[in-house]
Protein backbone atom coordinates (compact mmCIF):
# COMPACT_ATOMS: atom_id res chain seq x y z
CA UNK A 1 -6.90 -10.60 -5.88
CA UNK A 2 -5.36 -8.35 -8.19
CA UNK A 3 -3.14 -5.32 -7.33
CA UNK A 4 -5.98 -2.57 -8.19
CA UNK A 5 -8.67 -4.38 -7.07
CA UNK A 6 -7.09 -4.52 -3.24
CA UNK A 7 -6.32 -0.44 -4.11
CA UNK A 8 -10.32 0.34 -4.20
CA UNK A 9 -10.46 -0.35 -0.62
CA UNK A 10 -7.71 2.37 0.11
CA UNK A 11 -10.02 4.85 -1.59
CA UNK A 12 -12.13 7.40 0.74
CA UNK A 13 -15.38 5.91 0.14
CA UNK A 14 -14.81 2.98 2.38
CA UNK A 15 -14.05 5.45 5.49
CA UNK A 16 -10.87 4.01 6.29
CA UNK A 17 -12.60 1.02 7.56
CA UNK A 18 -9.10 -1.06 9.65
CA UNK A 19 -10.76 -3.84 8.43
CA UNK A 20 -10.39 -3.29 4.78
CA UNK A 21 -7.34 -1.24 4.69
CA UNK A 22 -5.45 -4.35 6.76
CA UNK A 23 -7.00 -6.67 3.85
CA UNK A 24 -6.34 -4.30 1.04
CA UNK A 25 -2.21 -4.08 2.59
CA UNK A 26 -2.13 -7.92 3.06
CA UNK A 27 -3.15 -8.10 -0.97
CA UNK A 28 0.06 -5.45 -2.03
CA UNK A 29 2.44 -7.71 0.48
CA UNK A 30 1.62 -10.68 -1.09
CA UNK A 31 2.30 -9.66 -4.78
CA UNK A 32 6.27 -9.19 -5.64
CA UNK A 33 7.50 -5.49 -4.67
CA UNK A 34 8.83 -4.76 -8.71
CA UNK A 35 4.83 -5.20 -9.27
CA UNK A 36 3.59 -2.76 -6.06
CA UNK A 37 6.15 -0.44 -6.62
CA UNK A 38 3.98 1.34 -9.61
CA UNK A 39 1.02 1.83 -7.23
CA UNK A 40 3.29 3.72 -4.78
CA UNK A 41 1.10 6.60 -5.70
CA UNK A 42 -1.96 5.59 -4.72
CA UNK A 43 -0.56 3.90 -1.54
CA UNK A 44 0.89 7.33 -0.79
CA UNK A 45 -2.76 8.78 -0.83
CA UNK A 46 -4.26 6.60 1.27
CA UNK A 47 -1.98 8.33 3.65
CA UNK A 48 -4.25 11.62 3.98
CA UNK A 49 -6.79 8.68 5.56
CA UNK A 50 -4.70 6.41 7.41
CA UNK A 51 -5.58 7.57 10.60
CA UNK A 52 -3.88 3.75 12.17
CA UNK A 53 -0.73 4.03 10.24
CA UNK A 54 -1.55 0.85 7.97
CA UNK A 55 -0.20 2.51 4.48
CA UNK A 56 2.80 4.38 6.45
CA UNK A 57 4.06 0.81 7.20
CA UNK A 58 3.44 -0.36 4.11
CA UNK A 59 5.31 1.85 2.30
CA UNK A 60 8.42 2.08 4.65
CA UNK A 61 8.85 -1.98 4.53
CA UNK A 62 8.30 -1.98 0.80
CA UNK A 63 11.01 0.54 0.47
CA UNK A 64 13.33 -1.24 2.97
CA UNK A 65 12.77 -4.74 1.43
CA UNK A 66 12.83 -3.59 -2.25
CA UNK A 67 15.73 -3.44 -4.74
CA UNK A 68 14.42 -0.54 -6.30
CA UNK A 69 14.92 1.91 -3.44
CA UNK A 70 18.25 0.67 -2.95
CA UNK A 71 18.98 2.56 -6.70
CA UNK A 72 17.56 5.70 -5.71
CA UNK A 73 20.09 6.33 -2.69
């Protein structure tokens, strides 16, 4: 499934439904981190309704497993 596809599911409409959010997350960890690291954004606003933490993890093992974050200490 491709990167925005698994990103609809972190939208409010679905109700923040564990379900889907732990599908949607398992999509972004399976695709390399130099491709999820432009949908940060949208991760990050999935955050206002992650109630179970789901896109909180997701974004602090992306950041500790990517390159990328290592050149923005």
């Amino acid at each position: 499934m491709p990167v925005p596809a698994a990103l609809r599911f972190l939208f409010p409409k679905f109700r923040g439904d564990p379900i889907l959010l732990q599908f949607a997350l398992r999509v972004l960890e399976h695709h390399p981190v130099s491709v999820t690291f432009f949908y940060v954004p949208q991760v990050v606003q999935a955050l206002r309704s992650d109630e179970l933490g789901y896109a909180e993890r997701f974004i602090f093992e992306t950041c500790a497993s990517s390159l990328l974050s290592l050149s923005f200490v």
